[in-house]
N, C-alpha and C. Protein backbone atom coordinates (compact mmCIF):
# COMPACT_ATOMS: atom_id res chain seq x y z
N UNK A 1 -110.41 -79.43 38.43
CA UNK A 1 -109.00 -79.32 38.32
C UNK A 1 -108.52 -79.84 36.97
N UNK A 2 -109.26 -80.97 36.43
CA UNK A 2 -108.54 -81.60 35.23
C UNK A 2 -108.97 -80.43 34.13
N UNK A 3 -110.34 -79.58 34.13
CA UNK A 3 -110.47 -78.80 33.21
C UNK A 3 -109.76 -77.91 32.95
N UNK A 4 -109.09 -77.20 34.52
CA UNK A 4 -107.95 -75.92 34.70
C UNK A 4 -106.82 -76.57 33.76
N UNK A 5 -106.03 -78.13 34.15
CA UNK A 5 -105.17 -78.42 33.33
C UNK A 5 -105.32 -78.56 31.57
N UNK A 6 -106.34 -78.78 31.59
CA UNK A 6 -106.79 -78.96 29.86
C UNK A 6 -106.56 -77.39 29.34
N UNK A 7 -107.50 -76.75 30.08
CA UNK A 7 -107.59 -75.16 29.79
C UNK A 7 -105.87 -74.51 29.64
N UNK A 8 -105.57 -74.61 30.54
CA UNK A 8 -104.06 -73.98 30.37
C UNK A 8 -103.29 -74.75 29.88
N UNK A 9 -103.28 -76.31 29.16
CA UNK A 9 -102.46 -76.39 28.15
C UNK A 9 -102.77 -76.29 26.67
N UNK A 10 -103.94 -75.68 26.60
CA UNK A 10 -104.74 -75.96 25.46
C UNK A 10 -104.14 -74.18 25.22
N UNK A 11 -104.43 -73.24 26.35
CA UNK A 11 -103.68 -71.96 26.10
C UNK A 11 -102.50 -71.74 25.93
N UNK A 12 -101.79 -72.47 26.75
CA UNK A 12 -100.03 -72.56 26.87
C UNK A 12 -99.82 -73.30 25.24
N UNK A 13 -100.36 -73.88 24.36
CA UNK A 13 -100.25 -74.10 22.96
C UNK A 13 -100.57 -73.25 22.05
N UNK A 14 -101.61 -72.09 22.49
CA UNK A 14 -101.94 -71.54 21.57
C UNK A 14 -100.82 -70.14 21.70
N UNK A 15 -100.85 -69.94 22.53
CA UNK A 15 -99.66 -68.63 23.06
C UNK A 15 -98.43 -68.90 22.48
N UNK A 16 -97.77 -70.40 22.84
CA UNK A 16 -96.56 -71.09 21.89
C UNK A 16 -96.80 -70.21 20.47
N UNK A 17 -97.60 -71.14 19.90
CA UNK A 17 -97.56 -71.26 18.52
C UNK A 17 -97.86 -69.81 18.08
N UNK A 18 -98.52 -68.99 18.42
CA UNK A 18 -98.60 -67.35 18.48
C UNK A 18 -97.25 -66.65 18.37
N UNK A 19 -96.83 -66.97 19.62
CA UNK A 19 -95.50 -66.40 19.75
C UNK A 19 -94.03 -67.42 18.78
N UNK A 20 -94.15 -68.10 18.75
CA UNK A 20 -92.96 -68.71 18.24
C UNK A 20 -93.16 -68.60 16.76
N UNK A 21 -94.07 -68.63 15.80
CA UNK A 21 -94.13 -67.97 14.34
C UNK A 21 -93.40 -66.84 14.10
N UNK A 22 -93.13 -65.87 14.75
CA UNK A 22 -92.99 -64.99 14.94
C UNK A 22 -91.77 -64.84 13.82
N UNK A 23 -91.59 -64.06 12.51
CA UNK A 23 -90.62 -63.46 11.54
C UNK A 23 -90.03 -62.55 12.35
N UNK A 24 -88.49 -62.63 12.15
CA UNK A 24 -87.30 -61.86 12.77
C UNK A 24 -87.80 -60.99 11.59
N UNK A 25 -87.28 -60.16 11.61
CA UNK A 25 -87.01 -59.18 10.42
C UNK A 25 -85.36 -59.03 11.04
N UNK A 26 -84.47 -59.40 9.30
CA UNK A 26 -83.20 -59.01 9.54
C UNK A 26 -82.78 -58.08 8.41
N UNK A 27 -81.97 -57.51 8.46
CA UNK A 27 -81.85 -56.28 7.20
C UNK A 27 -80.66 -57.25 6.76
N UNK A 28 -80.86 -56.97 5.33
CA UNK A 28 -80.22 -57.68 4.24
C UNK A 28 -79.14 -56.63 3.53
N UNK A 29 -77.64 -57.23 3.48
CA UNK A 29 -77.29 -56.07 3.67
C UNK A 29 -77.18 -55.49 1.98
N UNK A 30 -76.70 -54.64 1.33
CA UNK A 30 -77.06 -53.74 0.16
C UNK A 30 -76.15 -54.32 -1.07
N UNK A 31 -76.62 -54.68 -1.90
CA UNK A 31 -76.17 -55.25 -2.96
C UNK A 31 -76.36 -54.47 -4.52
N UNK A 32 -75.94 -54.75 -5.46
CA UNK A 32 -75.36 -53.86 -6.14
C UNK A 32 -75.45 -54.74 -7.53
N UNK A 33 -76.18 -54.76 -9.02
CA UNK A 33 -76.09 -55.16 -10.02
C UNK A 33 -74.36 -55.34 -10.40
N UNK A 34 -74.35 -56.26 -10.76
CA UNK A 34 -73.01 -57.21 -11.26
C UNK A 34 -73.12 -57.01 -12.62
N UNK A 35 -72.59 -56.21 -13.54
CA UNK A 35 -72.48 -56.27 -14.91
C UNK A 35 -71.30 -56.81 -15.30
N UNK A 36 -70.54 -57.60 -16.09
CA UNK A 36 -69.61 -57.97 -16.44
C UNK A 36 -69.30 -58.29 -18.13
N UNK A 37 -68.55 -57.65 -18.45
CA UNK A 37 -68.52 -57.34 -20.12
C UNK A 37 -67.29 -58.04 -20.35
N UNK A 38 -66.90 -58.64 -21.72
CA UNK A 38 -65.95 -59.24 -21.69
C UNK A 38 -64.68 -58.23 -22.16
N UNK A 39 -63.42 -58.56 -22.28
CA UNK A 39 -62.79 -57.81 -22.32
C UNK A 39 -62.45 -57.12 -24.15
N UNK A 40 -62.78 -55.98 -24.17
CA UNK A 40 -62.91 -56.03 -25.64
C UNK A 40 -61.19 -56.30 -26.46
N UNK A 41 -62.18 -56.89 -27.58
CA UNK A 41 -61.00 -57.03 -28.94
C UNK A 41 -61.60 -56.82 -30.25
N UNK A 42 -60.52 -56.17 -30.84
CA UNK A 42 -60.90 -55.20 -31.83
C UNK A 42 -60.33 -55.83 -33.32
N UNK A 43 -61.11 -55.64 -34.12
CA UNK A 43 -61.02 -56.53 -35.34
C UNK A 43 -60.86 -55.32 -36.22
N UNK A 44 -60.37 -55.48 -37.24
CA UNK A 44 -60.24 -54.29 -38.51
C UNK A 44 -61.47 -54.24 -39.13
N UNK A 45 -61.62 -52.97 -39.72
CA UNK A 45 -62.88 -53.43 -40.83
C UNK A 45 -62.91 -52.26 -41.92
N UNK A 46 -62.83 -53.08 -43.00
CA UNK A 46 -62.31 -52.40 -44.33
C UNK A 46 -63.81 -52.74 -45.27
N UNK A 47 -64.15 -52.01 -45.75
CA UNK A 47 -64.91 -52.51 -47.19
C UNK A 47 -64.93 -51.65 -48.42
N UNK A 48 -65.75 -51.17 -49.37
CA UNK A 48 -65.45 -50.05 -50.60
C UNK A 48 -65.70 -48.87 -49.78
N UNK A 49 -65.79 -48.10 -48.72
CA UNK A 49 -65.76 -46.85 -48.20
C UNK A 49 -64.64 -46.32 -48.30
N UNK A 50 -64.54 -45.30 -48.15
CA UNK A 50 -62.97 -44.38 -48.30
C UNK A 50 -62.42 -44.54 -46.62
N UNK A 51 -63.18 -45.44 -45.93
CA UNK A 51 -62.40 -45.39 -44.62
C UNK A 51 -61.97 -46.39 -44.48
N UNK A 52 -61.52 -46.95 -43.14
CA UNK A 52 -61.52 -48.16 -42.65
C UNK A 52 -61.37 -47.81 -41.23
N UNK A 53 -61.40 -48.66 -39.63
CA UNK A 53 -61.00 -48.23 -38.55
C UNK A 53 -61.57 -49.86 -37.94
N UNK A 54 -60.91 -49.82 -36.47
CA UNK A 54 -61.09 -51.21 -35.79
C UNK A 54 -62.00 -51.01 -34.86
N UNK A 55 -62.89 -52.24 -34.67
CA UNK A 55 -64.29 -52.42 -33.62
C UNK A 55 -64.32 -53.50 -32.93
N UNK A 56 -65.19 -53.09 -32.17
CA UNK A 56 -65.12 -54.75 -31.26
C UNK A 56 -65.49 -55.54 -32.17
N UNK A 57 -64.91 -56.93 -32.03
CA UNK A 57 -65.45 -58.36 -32.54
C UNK A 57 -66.60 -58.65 -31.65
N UNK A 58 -66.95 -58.06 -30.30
CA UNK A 58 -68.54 -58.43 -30.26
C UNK A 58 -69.74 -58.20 -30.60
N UNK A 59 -69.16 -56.90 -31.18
CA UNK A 59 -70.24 -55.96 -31.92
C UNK A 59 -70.98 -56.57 -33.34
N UNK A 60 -71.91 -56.30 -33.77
CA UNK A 60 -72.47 -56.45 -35.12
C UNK A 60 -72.37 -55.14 -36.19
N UNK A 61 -72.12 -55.65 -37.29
CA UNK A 61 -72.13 -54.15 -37.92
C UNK A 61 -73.14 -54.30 -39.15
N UNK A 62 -73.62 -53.25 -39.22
CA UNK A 62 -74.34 -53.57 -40.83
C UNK A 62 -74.39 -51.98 -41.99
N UNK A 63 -74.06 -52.61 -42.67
CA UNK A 63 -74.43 -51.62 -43.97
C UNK A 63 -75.44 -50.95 -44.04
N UNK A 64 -75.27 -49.57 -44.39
CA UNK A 64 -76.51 -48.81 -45.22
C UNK A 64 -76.07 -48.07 -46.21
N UNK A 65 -77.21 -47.90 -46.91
CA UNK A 65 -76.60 -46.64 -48.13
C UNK A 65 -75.24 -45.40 -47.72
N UNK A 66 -74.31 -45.35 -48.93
CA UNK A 66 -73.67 -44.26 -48.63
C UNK A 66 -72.63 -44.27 -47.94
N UNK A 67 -72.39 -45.56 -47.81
CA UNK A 67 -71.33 -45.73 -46.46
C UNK A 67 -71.59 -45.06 -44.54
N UNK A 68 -72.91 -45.50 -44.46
CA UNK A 68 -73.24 -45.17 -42.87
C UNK A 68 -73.60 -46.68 -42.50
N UNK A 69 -73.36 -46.59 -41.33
CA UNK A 69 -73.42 -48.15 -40.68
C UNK A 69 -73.84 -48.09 -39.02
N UNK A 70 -74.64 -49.00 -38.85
CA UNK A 70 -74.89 -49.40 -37.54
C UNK A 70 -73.84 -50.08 -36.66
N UNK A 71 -73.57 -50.51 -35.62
CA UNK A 71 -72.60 -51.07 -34.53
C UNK A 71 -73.51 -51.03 -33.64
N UNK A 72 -74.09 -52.32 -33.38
CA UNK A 72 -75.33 -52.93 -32.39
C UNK A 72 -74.35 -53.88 -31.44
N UNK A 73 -75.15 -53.67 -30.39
CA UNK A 73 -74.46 -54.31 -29.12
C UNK A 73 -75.70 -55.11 -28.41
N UNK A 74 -76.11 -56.19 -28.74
CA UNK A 74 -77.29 -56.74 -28.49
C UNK A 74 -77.58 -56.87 -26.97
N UNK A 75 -76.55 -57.21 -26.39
CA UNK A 75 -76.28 -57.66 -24.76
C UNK A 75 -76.60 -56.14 -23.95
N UNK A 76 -76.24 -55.16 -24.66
CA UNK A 76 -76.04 -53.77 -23.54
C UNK A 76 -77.68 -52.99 -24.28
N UNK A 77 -78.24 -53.24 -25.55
CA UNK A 77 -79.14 -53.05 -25.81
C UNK A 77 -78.61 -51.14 -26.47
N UNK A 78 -77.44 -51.41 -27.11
CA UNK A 78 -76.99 -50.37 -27.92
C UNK A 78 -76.55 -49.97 -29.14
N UNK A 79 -76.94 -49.10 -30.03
CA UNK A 79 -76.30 -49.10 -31.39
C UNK A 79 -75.22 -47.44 -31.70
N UNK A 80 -74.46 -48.06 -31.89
CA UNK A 80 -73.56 -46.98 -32.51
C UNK A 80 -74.08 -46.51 -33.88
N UNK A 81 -74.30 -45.10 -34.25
CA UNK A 81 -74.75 -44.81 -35.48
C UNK A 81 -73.22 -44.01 -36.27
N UNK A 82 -73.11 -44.09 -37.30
CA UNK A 82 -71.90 -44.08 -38.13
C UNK A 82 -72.24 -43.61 -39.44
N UNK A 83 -71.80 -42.15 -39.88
CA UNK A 83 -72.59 -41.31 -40.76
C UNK A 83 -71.52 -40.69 -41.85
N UNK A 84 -71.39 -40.90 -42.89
CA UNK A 84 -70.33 -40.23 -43.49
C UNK A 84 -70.76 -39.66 -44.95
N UNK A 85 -69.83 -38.24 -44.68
CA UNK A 85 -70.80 -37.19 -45.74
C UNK A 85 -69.40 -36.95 -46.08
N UNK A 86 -69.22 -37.19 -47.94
CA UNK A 86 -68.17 -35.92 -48.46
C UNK A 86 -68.53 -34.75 -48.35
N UNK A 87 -67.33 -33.87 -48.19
CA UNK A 87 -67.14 -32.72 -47.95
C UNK A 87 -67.39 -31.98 -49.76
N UNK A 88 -68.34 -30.93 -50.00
CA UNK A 88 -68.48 -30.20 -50.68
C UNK A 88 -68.52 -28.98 -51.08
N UNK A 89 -67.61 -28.12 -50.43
CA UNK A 89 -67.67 -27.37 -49.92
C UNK A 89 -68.39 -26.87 -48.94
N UNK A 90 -68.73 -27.82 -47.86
CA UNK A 90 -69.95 -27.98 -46.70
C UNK A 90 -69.29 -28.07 -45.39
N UNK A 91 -68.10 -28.03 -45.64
CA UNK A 91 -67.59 -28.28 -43.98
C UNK A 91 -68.11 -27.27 -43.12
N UNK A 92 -68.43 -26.20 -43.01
CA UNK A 92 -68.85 -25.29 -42.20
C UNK A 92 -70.24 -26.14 -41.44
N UNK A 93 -70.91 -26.16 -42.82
CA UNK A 93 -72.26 -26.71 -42.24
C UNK A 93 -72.13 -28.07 -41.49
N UNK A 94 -71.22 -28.83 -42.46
CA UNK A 94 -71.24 -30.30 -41.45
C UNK A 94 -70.82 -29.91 -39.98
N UNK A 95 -69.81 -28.98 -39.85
CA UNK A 95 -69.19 -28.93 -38.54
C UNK A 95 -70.46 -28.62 -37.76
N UNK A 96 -71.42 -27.57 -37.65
CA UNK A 96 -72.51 -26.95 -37.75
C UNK A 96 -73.18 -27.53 -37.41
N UNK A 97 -73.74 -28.70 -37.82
CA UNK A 97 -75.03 -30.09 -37.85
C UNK A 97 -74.30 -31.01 -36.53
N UNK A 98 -72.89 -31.24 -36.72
CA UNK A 98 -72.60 -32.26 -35.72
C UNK A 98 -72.42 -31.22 -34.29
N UNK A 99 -72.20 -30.33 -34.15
CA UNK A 99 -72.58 -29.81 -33.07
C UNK A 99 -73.77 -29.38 -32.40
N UNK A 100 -74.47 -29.09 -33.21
CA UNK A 100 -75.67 -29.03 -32.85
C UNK A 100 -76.67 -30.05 -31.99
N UNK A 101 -76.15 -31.11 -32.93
CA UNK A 101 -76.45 -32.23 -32.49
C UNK A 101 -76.34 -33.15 -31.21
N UNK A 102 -74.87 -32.37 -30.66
CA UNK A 102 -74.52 -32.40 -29.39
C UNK A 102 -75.34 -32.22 -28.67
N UNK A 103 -74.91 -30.65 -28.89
CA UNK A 103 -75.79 -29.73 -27.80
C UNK A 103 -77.49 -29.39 -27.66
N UNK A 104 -78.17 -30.68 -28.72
CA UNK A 104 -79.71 -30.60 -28.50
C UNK A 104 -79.85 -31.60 -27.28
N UNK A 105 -78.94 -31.89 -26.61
CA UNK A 105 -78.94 -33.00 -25.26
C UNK A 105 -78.98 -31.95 -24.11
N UNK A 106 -78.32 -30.49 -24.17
CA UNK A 106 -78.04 -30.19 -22.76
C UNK A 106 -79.06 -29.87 -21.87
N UNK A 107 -80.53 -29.84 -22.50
CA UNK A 107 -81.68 -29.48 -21.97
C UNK A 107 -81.62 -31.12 -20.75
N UNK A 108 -81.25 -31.93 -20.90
CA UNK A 108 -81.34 -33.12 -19.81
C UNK A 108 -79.93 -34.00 -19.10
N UNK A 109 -78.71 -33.12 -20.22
CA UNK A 109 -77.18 -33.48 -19.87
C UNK A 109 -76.70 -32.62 -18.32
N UNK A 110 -76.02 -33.22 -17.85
CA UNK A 110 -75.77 -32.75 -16.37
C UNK A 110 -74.29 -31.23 -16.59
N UNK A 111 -74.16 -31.78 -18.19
CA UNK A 111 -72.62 -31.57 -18.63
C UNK A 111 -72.01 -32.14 -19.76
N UNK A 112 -70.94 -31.33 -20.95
CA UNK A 112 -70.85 -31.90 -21.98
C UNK A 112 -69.18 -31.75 -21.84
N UNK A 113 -68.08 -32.61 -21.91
CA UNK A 113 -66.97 -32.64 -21.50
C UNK A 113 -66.69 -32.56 -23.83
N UNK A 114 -65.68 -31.36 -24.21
CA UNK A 114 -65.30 -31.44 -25.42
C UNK A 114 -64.11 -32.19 -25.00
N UNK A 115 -63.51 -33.21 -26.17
CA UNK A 115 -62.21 -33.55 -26.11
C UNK A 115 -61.21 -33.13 -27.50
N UNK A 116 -60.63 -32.67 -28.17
CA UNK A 116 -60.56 -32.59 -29.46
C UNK A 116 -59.50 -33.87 -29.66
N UNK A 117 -59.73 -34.34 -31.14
CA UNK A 117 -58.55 -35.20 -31.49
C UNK A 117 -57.76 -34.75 -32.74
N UNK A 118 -56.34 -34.83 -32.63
CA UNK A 118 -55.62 -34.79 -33.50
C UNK A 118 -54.60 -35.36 -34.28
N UNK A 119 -54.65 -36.07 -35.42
CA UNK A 119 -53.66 -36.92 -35.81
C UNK A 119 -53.03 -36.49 -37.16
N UNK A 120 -52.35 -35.59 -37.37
CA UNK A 120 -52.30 -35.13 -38.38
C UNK A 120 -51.54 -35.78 -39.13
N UNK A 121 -50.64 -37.18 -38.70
CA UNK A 121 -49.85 -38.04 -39.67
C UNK A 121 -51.32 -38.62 -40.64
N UNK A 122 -51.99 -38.47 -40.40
CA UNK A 122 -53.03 -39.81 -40.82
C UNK A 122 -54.45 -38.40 -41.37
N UNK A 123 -54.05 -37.27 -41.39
CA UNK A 123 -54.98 -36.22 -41.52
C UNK A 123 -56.29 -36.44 -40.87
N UNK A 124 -56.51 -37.11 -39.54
CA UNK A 124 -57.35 -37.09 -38.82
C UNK A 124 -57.98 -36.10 -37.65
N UNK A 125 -58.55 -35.53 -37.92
CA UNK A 125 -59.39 -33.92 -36.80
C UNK A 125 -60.66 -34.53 -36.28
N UNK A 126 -60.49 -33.88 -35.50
CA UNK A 126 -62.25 -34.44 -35.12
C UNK A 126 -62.49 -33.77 -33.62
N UNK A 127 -63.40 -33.99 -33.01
CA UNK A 127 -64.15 -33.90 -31.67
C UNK A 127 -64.89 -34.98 -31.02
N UNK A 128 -64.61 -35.19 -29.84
CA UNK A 128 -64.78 -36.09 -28.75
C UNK A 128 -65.59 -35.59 -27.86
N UNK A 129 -67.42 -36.21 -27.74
CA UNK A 129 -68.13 -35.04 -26.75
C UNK A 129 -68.43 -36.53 -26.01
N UNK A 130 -68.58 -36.27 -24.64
CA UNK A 130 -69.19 -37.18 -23.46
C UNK A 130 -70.15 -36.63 -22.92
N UNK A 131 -71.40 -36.92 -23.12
CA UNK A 131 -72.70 -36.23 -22.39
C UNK A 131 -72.79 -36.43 -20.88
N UNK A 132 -72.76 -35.92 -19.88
CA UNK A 132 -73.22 -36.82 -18.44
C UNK A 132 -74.28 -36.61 -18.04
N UNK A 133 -74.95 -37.22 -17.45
CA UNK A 133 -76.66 -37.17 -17.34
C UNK A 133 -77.33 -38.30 -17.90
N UNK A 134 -78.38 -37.59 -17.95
CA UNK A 134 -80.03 -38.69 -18.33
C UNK A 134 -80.07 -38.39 -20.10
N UNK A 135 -79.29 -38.09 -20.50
CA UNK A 135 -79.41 -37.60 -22.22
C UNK A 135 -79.58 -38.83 -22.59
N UNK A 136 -80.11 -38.85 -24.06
CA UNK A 136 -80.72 -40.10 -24.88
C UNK A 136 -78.94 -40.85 -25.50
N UNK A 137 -78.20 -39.97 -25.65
CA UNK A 137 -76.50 -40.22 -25.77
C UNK A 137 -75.78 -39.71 -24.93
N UNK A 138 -75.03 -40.32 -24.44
CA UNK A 138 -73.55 -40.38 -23.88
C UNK A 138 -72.11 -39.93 -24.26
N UNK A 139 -72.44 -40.35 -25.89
CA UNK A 139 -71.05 -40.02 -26.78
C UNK A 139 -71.14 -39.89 -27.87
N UNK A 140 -70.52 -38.55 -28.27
CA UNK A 140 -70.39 -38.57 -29.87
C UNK A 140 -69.23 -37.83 -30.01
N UNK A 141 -69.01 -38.04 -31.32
CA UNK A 141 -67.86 -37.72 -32.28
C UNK A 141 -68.10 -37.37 -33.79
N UNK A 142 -66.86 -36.42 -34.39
CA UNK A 142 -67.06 -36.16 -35.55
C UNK A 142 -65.37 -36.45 -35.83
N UNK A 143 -64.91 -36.79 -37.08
CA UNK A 143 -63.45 -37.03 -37.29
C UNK A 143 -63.75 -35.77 -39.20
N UNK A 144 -62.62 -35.48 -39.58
CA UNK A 144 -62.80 -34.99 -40.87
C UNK A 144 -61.21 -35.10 -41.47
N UNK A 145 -61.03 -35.17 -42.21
CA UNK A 145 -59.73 -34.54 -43.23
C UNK A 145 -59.91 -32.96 -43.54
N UNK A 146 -61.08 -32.42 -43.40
CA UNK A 146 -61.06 -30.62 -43.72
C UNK A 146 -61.61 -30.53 -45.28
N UNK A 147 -61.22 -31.64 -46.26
CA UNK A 147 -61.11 -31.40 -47.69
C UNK A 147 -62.25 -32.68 -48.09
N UNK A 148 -62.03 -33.80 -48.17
CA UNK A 148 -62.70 -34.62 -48.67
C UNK A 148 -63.52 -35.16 -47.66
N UNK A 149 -63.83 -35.77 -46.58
CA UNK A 149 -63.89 -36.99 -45.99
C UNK A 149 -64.56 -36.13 -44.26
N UNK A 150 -66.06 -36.13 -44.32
CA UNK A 150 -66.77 -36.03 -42.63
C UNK A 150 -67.42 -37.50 -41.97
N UNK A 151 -67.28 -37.55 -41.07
CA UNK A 151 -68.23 -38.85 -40.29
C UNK A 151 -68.05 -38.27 -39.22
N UNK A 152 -69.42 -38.67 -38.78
CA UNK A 152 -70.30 -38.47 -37.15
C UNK A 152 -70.44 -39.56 -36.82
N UNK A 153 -70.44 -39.58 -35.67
CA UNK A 153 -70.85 -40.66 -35.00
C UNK A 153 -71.50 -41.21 -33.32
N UNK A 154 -72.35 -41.34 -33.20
CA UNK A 154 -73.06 -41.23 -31.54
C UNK A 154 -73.93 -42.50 -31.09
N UNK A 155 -73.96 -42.66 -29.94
CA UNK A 155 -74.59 -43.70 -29.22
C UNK A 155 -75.59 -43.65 -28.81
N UNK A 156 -76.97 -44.56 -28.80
CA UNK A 156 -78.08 -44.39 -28.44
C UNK A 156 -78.29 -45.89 -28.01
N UNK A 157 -79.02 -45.98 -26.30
CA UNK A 157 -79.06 -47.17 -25.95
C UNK A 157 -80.69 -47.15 -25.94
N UNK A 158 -81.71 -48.29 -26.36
CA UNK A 158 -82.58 -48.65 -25.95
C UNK A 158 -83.11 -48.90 -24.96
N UNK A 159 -83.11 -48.07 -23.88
CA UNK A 159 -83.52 -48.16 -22.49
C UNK A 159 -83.60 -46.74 -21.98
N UNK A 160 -84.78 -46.54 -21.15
CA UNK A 160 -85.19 -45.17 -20.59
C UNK A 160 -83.45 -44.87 -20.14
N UNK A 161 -83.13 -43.45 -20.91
CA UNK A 161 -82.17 -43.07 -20.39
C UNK A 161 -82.15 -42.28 -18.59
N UNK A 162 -81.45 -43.71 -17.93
CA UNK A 162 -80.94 -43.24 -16.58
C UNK A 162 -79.34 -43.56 -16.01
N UNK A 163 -78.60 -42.43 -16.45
CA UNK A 163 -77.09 -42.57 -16.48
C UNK A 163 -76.68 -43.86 -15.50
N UNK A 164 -77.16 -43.99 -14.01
CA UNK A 164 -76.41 -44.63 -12.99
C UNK A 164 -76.91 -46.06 -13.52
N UNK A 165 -78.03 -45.88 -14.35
CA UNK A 165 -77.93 -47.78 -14.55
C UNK A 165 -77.44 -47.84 -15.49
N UNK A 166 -77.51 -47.29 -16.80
CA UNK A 166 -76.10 -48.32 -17.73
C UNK A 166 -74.81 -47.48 -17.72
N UNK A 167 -74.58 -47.18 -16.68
CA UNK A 167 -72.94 -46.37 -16.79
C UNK A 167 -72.07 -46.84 -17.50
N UNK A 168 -72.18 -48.64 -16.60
CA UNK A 168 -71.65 -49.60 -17.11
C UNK A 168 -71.30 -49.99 -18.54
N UNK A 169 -72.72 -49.82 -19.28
CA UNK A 169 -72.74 -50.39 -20.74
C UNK A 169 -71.78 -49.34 -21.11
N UNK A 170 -72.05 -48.05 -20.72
CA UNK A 170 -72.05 -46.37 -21.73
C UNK A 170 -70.62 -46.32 -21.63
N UNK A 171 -69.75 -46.95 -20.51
CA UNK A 171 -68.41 -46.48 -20.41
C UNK A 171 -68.00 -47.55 -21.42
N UNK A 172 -67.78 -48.91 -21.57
CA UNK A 172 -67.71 -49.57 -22.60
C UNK A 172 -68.13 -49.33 -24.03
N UNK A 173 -69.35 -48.79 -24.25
CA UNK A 173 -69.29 -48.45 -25.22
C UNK A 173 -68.47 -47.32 -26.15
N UNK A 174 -68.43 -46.43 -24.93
CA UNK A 174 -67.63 -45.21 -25.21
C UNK A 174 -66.27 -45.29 -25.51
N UNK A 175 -65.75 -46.62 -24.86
CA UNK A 175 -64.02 -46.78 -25.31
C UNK A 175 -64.41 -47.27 -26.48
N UNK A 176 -65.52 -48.15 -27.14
CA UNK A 176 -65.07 -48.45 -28.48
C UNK A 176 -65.14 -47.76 -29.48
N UNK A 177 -66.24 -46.22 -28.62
CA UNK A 177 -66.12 -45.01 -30.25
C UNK A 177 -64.57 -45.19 -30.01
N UNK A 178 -63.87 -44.38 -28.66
CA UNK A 178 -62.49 -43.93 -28.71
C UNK A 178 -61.94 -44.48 -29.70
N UNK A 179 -61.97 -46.29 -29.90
CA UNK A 179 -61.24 -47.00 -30.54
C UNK A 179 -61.14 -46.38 -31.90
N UNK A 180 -62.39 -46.31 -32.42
CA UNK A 180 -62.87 -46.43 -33.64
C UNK A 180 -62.52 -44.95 -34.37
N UNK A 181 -62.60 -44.07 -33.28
CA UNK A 181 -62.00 -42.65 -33.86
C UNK A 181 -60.53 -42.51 -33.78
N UNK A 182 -59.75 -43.34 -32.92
CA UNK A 182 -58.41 -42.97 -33.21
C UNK A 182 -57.69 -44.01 -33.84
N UNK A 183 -58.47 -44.92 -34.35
CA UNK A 183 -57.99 -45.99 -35.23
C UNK A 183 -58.64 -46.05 -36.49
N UNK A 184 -59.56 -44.56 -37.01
CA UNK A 184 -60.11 -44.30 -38.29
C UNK A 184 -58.79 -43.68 -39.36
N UNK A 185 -58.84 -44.22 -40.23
CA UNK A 185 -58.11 -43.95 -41.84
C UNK A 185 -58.76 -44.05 -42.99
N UNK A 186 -58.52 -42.73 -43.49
CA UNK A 186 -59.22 -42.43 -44.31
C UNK A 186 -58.16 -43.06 -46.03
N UNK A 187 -58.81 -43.17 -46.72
CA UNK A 187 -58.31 -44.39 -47.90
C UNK A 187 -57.64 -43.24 -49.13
């Protein structure tokens, strides 16, 4: 009899401890990357170029030959490229090159939304393209005077382009071309 009691509490412990380990599985419910950008502010920026126009103050900018310039966004892992060609009797072709340029995306763009811009107090023309999709850019632009003065300009983020994860960055970035194209003046 004392063995029956040894035996069945020696089982009645092992069955416990069997059963009472036991992981719930609970579903966790669906959560969602938190990006949070600060709110942009826009600084002027003038130097010997025939332009000038306003950018974020979080941005970095740097010089290259010719008056073309980078606009790096270290945090979103993006650079704005910024290209400016006098007009030489080339506007056809420049117009030509910056479209093209567009539309070598639609092989992976979902869709290319044109916007045109017009400011003719300030002799500012240009085009406003928004890529949607998996394209390597999101946004570009061309601004001109017609006579002297072309710049292009487009976004390329360092990260396998997949629209739904940096939407975030791409829509931010994209208001600061806006900025930068409707706050461009030509000198």
């Amino acid at each position: 009899m004392h063995k029956k009691i040894i035996t069945f509490s020696i089982l009645s412990i092992v069955l416990f401890l069997v059963f009472s380990c036991k992981n719930d599985v609970l579903p966790k419910p669906a959560s969602q990357l938190r990006l949070d950008y600060p709110v942009a502010e826009y600084a002027h920026f003038e130097n010997e170029c025939p332009f000038t126009f306003d950018m974020n103050s979080e941005a970095i900018i740097k010089g290259k030959p010719d008056c073309n310039f980078t606009i790096n966004y270290p945090k979103m892992k993006a650079t704005i490229y910024l290209s400016y060609k006098p007009i030489n009797k080339n506007i056809n072709l420049l117009l030509k090159d910056a479209q093209k340029l567009t539309y070598e995306h639609v092989i992976k763009a979902d869709g290319i939304t044109e916007q045109p811009f017009l400011n003719p107090t300030n002799k500012v023309y240009g085009m406003f393209y928004q890529v949607n999709g998996n394209a390597a850019t999101n946004a570009q632009f061309y601004v001109t005077d017609s006579v002297k003065h072309f710049l292009d300009c487009s976004v390329y983020f360092y990260a396998k382009p997949n629209f739904d994860s940096i939407m975030p960055a791409a829509s931010y970035v994209k208001n600061d071309m806006q900025r930068i194209m409707e706050s461009l003046r030509w000198k």
